[in-house]
N, C-alpha and C. Protein backbone atom coordinates (compact mmCIF):
# COMPACT_ATOMS: atom_id res chain seq x y z
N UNK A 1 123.04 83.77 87.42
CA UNK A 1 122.20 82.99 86.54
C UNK A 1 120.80 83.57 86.47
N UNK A 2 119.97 83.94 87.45
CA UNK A 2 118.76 84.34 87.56
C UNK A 2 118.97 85.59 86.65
N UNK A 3 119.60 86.70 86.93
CA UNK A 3 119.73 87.97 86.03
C UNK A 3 119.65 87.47 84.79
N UNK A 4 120.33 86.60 84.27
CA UNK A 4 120.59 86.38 82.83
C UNK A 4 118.64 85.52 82.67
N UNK A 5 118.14 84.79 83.55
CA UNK A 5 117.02 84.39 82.87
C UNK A 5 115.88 85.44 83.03
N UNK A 6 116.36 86.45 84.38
CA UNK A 6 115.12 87.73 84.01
C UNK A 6 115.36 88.94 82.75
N UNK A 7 116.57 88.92 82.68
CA UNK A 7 116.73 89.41 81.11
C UNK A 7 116.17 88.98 79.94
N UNK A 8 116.58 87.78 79.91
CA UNK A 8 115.81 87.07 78.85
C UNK A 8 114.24 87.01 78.73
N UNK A 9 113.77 86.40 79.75
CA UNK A 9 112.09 86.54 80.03
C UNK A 9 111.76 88.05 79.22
N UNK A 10 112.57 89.11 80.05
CA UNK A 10 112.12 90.46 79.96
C UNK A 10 112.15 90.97 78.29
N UNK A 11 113.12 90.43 77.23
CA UNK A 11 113.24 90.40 76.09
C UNK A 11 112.24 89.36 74.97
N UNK A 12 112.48 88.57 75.94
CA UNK A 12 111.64 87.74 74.62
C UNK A 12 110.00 87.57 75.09
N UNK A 13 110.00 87.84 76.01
CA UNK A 13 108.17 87.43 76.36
C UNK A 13 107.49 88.65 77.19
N UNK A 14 108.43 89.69 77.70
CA UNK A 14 107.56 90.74 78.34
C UNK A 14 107.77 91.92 77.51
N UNK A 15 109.11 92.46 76.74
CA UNK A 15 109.56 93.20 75.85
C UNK A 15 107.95 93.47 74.61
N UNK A 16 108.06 92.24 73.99
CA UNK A 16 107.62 92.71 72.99
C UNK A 16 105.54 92.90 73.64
N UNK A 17 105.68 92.25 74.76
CA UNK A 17 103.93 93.11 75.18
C UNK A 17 103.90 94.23 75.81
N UNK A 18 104.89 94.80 75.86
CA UNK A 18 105.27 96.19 76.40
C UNK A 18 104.93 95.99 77.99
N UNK A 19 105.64 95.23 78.37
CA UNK A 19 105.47 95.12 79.75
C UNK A 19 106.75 95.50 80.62
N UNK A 20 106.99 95.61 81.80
CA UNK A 20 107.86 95.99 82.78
C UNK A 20 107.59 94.47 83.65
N UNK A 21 108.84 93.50 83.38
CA UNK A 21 108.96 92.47 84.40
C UNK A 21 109.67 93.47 86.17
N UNK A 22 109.10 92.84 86.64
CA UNK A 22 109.37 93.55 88.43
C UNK A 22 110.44 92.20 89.06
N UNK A 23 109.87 91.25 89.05
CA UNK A 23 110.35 89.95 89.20
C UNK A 23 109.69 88.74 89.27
N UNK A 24 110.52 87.52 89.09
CA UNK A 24 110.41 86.32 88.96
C UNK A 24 111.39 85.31 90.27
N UNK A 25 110.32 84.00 90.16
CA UNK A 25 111.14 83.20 90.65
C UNK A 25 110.38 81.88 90.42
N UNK A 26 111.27 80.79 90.30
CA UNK A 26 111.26 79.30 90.10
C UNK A 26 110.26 78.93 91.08
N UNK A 27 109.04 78.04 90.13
CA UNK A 27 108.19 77.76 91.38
C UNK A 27 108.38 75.98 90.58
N UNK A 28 107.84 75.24 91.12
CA UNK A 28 107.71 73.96 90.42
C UNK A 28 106.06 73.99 90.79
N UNK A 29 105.89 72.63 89.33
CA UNK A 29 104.61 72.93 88.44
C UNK A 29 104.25 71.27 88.52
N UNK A 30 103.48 70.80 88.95
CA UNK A 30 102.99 69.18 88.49
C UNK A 30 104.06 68.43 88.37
N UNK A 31 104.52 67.77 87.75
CA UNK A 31 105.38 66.43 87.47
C UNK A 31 107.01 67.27 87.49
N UNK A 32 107.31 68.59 87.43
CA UNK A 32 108.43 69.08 87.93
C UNK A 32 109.54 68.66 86.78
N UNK A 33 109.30 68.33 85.53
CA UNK A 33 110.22 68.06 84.57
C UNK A 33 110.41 69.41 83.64
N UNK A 34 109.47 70.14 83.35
CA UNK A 34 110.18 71.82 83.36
C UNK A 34 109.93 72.55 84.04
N UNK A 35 111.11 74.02 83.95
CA UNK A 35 110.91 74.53 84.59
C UNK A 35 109.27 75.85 84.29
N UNK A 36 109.55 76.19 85.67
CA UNK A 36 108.13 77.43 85.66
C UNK A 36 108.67 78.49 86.37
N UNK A 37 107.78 80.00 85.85
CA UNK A 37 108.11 81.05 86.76
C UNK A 37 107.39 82.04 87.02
N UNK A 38 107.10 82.55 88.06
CA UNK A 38 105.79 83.15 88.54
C UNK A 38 106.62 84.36 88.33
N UNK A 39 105.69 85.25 87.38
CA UNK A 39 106.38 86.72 87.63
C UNK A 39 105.31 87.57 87.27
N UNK A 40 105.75 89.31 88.42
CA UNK A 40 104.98 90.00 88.17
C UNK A 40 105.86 91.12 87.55
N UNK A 41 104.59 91.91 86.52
CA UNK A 41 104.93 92.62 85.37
C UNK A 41 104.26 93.75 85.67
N UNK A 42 104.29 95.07 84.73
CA UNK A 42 103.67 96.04 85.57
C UNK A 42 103.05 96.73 83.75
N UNK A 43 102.10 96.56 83.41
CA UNK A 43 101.48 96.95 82.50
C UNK A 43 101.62 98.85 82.30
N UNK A 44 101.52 99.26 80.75
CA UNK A 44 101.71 100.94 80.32
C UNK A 44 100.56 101.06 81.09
N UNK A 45 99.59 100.68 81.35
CA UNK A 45 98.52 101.51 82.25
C UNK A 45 98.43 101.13 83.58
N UNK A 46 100.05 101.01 83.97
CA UNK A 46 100.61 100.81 85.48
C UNK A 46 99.22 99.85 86.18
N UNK A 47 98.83 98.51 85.39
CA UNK A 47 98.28 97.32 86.04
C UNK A 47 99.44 96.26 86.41
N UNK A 48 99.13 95.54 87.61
CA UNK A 48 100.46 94.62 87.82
C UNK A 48 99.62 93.25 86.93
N UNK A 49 100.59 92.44 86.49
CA UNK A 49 99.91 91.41 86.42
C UNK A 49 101.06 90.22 86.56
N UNK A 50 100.72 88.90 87.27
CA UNK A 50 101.32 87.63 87.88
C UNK A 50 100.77 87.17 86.97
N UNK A 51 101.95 86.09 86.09
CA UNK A 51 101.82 85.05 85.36
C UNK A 51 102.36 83.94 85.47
N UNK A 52 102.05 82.71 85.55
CA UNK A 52 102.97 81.74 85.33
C UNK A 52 103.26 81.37 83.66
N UNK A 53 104.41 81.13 84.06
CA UNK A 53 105.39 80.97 82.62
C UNK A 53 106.04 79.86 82.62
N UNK A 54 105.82 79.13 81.49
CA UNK A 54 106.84 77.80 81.25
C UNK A 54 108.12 77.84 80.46
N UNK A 55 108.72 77.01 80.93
CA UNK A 55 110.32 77.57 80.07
C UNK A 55 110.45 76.38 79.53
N UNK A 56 110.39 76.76 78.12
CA UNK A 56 110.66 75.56 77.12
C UNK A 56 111.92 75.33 76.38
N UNK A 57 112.81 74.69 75.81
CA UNK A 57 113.57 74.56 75.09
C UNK A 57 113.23 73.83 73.75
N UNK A 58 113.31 74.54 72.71
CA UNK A 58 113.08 74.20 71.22
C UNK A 58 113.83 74.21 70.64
N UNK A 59 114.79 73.51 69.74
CA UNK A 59 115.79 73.33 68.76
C UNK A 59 116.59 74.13 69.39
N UNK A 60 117.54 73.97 70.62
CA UNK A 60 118.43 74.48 71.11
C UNK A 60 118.20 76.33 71.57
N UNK A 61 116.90 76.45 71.13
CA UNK A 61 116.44 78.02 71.60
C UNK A 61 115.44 78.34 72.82
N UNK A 62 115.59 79.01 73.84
CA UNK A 62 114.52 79.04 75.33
C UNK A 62 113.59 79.74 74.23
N UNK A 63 112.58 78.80 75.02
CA UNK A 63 111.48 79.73 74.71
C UNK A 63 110.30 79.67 75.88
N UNK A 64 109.41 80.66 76.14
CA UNK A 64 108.49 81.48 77.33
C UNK A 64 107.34 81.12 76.80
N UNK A 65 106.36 80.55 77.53
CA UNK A 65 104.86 80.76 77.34
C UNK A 65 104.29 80.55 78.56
N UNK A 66 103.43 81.79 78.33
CA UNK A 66 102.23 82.67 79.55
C UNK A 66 101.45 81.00 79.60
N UNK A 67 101.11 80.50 80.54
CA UNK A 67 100.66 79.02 81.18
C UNK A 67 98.96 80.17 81.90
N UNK A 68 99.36 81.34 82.38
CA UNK A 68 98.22 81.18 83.28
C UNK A 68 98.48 82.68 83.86
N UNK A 69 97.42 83.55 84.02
CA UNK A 69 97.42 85.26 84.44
C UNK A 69 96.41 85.54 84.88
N UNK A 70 97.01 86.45 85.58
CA UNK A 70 96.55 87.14 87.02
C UNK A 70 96.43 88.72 86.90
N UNK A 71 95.94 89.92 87.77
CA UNK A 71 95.57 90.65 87.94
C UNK A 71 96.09 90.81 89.53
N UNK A 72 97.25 92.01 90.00
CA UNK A 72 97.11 91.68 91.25
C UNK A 72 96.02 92.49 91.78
N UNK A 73 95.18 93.21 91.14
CA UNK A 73 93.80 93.72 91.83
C UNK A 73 92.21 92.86 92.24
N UNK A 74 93.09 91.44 91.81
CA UNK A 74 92.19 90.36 92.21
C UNK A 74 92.82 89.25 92.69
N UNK A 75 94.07 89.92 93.37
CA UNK A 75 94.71 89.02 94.38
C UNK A 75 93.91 89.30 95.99
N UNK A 76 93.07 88.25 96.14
CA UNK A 76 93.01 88.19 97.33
C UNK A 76 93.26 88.12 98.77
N UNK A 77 94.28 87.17 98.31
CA UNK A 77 95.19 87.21 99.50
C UNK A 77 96.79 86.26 99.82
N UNK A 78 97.81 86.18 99.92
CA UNK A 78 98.75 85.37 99.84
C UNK A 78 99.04 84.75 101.38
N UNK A 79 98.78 83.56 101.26
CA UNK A 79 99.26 82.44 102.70
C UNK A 79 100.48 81.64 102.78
N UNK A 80 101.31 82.29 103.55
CA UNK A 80 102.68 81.76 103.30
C UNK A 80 102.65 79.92 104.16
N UNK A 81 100.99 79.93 104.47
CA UNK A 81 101.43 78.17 105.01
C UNK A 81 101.88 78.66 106.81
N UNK A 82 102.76 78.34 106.82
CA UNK A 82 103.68 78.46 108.02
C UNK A 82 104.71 79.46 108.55
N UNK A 83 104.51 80.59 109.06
CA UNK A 83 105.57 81.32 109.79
C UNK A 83 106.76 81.09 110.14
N UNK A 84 106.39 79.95 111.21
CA UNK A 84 107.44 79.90 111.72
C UNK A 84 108.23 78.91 111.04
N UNK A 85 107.83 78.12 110.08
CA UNK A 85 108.73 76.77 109.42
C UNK A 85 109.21 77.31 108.29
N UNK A 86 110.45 77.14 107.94
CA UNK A 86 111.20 77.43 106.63
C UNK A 86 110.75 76.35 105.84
N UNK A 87 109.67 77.24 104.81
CA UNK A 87 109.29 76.28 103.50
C UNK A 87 108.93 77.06 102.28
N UNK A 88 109.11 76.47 101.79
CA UNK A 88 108.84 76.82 100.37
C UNK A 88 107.33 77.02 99.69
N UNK A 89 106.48 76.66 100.36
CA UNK A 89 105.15 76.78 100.12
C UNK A 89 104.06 77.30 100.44
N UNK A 90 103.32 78.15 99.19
CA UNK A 90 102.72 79.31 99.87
C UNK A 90 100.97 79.04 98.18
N UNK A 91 100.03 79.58 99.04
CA UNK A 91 98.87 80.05 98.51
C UNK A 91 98.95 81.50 98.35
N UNK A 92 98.13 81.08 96.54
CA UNK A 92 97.26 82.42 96.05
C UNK A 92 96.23 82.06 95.93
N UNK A 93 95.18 83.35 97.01
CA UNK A 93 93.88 83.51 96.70
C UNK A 93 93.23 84.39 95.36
N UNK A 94 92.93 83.93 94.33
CA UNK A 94 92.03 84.72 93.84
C UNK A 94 90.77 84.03 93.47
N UNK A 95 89.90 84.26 92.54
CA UNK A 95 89.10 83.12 92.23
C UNK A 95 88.84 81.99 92.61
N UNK A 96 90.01 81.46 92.88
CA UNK A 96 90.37 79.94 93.13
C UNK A 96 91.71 80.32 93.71
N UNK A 97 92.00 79.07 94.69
CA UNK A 97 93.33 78.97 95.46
C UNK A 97 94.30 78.12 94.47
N UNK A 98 95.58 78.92 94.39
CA UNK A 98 96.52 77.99 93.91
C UNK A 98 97.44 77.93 94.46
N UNK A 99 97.59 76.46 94.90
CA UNK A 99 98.92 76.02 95.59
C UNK A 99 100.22 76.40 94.89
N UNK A 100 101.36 77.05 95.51
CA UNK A 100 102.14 76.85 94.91
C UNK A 100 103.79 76.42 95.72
N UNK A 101 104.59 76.29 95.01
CA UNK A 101 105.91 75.75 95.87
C UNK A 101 106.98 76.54 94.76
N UNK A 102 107.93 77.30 95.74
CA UNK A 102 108.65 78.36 95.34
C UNK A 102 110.18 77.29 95.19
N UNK A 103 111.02 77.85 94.77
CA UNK A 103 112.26 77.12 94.70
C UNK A 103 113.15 77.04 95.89
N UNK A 104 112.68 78.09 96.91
CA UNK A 104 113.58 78.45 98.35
C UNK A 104 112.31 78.89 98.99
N UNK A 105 112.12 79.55 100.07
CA UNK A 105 111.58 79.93 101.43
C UNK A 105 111.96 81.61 100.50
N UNK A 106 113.28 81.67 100.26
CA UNK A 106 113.62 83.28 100.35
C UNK A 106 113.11 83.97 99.31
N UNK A 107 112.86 83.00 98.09
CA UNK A 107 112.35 83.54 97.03
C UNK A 107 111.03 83.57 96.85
N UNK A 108 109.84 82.47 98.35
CA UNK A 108 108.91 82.74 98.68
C UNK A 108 108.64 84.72 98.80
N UNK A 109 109.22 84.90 99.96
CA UNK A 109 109.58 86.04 100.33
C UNK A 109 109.28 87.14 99.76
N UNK A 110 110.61 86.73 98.92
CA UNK A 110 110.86 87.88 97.78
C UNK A 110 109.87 87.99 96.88
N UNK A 111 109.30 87.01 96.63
CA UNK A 111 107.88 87.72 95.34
C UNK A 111 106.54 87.88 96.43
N UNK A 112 106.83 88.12 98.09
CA UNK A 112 105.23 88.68 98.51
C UNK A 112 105.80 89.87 98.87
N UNK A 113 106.93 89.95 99.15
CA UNK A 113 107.60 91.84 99.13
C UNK A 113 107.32 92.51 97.79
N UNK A 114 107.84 92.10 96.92
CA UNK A 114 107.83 92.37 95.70
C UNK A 114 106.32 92.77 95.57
N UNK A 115 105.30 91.88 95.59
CA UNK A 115 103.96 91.80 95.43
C UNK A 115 103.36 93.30 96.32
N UNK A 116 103.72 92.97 97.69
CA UNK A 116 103.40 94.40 98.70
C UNK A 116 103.72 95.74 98.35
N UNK A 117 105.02 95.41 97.76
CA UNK A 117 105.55 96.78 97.02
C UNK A 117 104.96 97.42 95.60
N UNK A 118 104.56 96.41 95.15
CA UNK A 118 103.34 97.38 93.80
C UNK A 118 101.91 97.32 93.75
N UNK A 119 102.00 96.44 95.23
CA UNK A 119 100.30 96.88 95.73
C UNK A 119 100.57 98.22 96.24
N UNK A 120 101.38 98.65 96.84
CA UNK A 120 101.43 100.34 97.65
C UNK A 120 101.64 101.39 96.34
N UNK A 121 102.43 100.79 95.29
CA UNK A 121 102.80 101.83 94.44
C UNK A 121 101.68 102.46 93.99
N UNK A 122 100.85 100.99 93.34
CA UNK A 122 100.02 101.11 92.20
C UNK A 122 98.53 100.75 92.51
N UNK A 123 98.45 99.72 93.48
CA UNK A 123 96.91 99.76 94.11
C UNK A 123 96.37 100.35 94.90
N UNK A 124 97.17 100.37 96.46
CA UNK A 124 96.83 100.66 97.75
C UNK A 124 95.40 100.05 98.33
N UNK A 125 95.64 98.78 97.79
CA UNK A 125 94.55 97.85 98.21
C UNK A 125 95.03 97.25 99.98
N UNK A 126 94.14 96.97 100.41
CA UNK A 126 94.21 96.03 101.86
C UNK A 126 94.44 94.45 101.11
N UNK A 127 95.47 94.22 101.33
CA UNK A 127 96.27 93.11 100.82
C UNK A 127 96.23 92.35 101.84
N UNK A 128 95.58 91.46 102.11
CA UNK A 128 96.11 90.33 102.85
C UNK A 128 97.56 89.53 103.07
N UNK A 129 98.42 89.42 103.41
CA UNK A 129 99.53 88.58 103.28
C UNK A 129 99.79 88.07 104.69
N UNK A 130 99.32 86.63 104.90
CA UNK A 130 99.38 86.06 106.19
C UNK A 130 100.10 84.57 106.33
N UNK A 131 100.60 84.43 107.68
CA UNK A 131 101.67 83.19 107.56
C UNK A 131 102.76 83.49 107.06
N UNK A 132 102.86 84.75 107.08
CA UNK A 132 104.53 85.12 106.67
C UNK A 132 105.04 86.05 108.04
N UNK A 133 106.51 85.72 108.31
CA UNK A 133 107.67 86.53 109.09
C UNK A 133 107.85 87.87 109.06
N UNK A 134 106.76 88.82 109.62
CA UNK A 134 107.23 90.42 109.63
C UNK A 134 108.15 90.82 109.39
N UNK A 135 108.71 90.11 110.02
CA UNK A 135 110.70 90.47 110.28
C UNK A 135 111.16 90.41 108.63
N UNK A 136 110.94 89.40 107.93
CA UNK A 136 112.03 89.27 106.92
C UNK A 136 110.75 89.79 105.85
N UNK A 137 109.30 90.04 105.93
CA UNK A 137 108.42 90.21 104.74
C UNK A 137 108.90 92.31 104.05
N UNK A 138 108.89 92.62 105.39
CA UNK A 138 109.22 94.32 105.22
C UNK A 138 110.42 94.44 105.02
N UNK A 139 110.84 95.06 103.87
CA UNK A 139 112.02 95.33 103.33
C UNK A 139 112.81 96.22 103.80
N UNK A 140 112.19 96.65 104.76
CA UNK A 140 113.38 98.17 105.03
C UNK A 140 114.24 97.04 106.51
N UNK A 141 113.26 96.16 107.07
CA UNK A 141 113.78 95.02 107.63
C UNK A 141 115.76 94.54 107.37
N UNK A 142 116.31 94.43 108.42
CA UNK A 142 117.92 94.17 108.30
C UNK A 142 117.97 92.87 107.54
N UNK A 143 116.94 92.06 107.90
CA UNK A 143 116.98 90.60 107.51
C UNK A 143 116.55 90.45 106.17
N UNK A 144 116.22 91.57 105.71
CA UNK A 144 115.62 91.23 103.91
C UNK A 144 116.36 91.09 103.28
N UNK A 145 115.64 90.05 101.86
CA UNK A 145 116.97 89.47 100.93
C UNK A 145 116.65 90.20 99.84
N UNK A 146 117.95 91.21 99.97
CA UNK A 146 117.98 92.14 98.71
C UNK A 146 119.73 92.40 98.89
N UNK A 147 120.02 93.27 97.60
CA UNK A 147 121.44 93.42 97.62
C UNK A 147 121.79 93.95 98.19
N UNK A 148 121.17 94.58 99.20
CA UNK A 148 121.83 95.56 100.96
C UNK A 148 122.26 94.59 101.87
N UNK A 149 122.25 93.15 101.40
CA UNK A 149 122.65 91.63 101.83
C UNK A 149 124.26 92.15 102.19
N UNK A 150 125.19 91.67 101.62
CA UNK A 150 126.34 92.12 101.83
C UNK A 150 127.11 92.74 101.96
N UNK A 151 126.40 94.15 102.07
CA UNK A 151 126.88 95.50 102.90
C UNK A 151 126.90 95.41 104.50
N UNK A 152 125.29 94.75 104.74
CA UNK A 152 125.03 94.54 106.30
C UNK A 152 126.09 93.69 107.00
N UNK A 153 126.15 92.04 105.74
CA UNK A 153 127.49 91.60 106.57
C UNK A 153 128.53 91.80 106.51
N UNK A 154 129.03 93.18 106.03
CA UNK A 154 130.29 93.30 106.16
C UNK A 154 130.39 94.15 106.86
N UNK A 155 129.56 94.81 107.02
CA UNK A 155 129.14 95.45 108.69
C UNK A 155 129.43 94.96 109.66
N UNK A 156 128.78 94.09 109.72
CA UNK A 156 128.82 93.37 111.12
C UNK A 156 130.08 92.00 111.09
N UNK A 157 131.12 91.73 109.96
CA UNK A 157 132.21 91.61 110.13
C UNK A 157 133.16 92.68 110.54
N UNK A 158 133.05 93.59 109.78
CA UNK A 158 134.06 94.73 110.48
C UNK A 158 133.60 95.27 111.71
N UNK A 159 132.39 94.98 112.65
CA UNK A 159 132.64 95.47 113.74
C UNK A 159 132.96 94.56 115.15
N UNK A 160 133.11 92.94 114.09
CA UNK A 160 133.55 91.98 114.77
C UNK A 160 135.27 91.57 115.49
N UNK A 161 136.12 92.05 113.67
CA UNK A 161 137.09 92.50 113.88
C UNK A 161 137.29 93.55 114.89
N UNK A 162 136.86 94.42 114.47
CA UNK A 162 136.91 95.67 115.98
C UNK A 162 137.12 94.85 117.07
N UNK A 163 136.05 94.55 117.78
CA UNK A 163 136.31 93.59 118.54
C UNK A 163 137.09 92.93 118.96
N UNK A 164 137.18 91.97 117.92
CA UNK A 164 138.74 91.11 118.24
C UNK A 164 140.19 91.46 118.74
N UNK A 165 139.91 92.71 118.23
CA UNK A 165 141.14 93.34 117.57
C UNK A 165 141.41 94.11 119.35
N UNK A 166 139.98 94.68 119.79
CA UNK A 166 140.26 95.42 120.56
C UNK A 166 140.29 94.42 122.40
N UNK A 167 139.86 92.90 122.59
CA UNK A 167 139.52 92.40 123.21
C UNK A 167 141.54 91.95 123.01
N UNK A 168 142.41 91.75 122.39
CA UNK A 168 143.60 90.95 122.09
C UNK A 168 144.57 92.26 122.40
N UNK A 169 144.08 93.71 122.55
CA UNK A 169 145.18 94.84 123.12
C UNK A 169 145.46 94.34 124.32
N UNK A 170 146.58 94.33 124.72
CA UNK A 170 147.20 95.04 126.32
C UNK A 170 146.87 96.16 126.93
N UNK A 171 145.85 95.77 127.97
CA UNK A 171 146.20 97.37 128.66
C UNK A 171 146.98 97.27 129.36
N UNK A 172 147.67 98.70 129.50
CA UNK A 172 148.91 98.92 130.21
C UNK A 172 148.10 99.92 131.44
């Protein structure tokens, strides 16, 4: 489902500003009756920029509008809140702090990796990112949620089987 709405985003609202969507994810917005989505885009003169986006439905057609934009070269700093507590809620510093609340903890995550990763590409700014899990924020990390997800556990199913397999021989 998400692929099909970053496609879409990427066609109908980043396509035609000649932008490169990187990614998105469901944050909720005030009264929480539509949806919203924080995504960063990567501008022809390789600038990132974070927008929130509202997802509207009009005569049976989605439709995208930019709510609110960012610069991540005036991202100050991202506060994931709490380390050690699985939550969904995290601060952006720029100008002004904006609270925000992600749809999961993982998709917290995933857009301050995401974020880290085109600060190194494209800024190489001293990025703040604090109150977040080392372990799962660095992507080369076992625990990161990316599609190397179900390679790892089938890894570590097949070397479980092993196991099993080899703990249930007879030795003779």
């Amino acid at each position: 489902m998400s692929s099909l709405v970053k496609e879409d985003l990427a066609k109908k609202l980043f396509g035609p500003r000649r932008l490169r969507l990187q990614e998105f994810i469901e944050v909720e917005e005030g009264s929480g009756a539509e949806r919203c989505y924080l995504c960063a885009a990567v501008t022809k003169s390789e600038e990132v920029e974070i927008c929130m986006v509202k997802h509207l439905r009009v005569d049976r057609e989605e439709k995208y509008e930019i709510v609110e934009k960012w610069f991540l070269k005036d991202l100050e700093m991202i506060d994931g809140k709490e380390a050690d507590t699985d939550n969904p809620y995290f601060d952006m510093h720029f100008h002004k702090v904006y609270n925000l609340e992600a749809y999961s903890c993982a998709s917290k995550y995933t857009f301050a990796r995401t974020l880290n990763k085109l600060n190194e590409m494209y800024l190489k700014k001293d990025l703040k990112i604090v109150n977040f899990d080392d372990t799962y924020l660095n992507d080369d990390s076992i625990w990161s949620s990316n599609n190397r997800d179900c390679l790892v556990l089938m890894r570590i199913c097949f070397y479980a089987s092993n196991l099993l397999c080899l703990s249930l021989c007879p030795l003779s």
